[in-house]
C-alpha atoms as a PDB file:
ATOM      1  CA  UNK A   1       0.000   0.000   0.000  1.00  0.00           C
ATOM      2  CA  UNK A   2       1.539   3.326  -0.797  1.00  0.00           C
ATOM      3  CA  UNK A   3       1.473   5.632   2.425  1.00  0.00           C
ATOM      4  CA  UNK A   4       1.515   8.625   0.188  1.00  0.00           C
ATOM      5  CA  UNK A   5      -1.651   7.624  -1.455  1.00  0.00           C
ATOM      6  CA  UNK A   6      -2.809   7.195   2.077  1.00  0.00           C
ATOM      7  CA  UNK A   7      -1.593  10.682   2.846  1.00  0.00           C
ATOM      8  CA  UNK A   8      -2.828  12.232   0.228  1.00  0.00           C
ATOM      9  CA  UNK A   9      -6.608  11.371   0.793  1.00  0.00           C
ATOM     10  CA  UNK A  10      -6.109  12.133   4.215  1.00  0.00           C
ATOM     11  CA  UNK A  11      -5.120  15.892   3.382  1.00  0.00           C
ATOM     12  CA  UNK A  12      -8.309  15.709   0.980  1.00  0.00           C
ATOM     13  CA  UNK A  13     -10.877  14.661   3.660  1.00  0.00           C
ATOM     14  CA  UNK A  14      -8.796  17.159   6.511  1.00  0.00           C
ATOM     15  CA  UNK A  15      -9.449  19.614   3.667  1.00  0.00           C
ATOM     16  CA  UNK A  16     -13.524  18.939   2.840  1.00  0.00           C
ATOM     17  CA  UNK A  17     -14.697  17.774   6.118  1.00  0.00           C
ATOM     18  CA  UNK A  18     -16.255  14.924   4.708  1.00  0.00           C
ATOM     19  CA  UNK A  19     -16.361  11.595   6.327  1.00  0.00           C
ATOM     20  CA  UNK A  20     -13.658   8.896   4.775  1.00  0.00           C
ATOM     21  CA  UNK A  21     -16.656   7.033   4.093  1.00  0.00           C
ATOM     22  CA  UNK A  22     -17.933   9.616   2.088  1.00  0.00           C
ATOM     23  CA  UNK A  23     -14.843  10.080   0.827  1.00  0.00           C
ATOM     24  CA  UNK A  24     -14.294   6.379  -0.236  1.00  0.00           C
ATOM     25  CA  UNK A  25     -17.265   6.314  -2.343  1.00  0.00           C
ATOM     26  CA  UNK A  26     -16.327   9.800  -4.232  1.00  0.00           C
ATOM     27  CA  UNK A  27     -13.110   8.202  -5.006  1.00  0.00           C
ATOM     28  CA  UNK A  28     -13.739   4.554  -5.887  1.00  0.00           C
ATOM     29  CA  UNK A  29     -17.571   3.756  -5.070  1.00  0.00           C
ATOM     30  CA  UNK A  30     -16.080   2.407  -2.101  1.00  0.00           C
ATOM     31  CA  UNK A  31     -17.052   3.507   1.026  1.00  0.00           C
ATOM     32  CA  UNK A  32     -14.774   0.876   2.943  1.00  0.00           C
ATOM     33  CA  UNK A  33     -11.381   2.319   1.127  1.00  0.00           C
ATOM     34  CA  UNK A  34      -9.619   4.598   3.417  1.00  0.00           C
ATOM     35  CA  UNK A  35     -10.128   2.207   6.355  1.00  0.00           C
ATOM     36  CA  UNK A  36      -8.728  -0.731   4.159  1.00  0.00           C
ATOM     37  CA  UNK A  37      -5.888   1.658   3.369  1.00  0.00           C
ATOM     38  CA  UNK A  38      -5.332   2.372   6.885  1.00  0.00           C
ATOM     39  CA  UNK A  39      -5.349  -1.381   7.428  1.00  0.00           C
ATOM     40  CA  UNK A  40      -2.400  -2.078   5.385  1.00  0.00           C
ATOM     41  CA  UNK A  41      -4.405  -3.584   1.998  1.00  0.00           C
ATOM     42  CA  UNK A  42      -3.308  -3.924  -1.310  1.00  0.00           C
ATOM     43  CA  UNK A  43      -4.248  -1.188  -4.486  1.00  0.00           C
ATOM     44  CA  UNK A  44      -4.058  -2.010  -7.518  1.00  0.00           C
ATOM     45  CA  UNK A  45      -2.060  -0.126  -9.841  1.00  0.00           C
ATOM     46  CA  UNK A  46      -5.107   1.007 -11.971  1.00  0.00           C
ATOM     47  CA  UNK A  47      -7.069   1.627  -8.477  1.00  0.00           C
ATOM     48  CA  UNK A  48      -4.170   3.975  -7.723  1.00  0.00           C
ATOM     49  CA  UNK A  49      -4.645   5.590 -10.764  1.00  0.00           C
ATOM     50  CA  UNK A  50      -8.345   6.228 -10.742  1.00  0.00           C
ATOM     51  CA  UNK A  51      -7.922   7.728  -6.998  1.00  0.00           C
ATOM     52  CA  UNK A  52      -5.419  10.027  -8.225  1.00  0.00           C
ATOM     53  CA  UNK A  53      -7.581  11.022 -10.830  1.00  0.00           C
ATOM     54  CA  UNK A  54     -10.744  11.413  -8.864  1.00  0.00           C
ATOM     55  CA  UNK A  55      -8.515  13.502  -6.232  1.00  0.00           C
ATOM     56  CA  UNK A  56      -7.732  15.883  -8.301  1.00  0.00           C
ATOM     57  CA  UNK A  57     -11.436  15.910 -10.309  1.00  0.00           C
ATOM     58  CA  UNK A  58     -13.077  16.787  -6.756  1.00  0.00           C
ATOM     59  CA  UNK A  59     -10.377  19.265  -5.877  1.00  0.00           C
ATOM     60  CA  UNK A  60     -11.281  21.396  -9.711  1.00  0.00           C
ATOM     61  CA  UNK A  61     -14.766  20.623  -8.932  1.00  0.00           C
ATOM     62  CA  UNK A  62     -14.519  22.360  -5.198  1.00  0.00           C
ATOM     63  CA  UNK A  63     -12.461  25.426  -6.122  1.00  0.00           C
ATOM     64  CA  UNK A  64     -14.841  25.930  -9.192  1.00  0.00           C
ATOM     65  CA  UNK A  65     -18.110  25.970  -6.525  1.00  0.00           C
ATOM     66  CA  UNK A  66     -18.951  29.482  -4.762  1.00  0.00           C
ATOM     67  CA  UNK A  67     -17.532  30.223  -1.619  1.00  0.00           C
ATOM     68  CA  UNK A  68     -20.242  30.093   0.772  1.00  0.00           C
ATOM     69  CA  UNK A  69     -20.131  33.094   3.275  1.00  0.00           C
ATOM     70  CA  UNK A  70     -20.116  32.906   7.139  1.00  0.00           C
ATOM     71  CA  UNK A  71     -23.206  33.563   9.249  1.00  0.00           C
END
């Protein structure tokens, strides 16, 4: 398992808030991923890949949204 893929959705669901299941499913359509991750399991190459991608998909996607203002 790489521990920078690990890292790197970490960051991402320190960044949203949202809940690594949440997070899991976004990613993969897995809601079980980051605490298989966490647990040391396997990703596949292409899995790796497709995380990436999504990662950075969600992160255009959230800095494209309107900043919502403070009560």
């Amino acid at each position: 398992m790489s521990q920078k893929l690990i890292s790197e959705i970490e960051t991402f669901i320190a960044e949203t808030g949202l809940s690594e299941h949440r997070v899991g499913i976004l990613l993969a359509g897995n809601g079980r991923l980051v605490g298989r991750l966490r647990k040391g399991s396997r990703v596949w190459p292409e899995t790796e890949c497709k995380i990436r991608n999504a990662l950075r998909a969600e992160r255009v996607k959230r800095s494209e949204l309107p900043q919502r203002s403070s009560p």
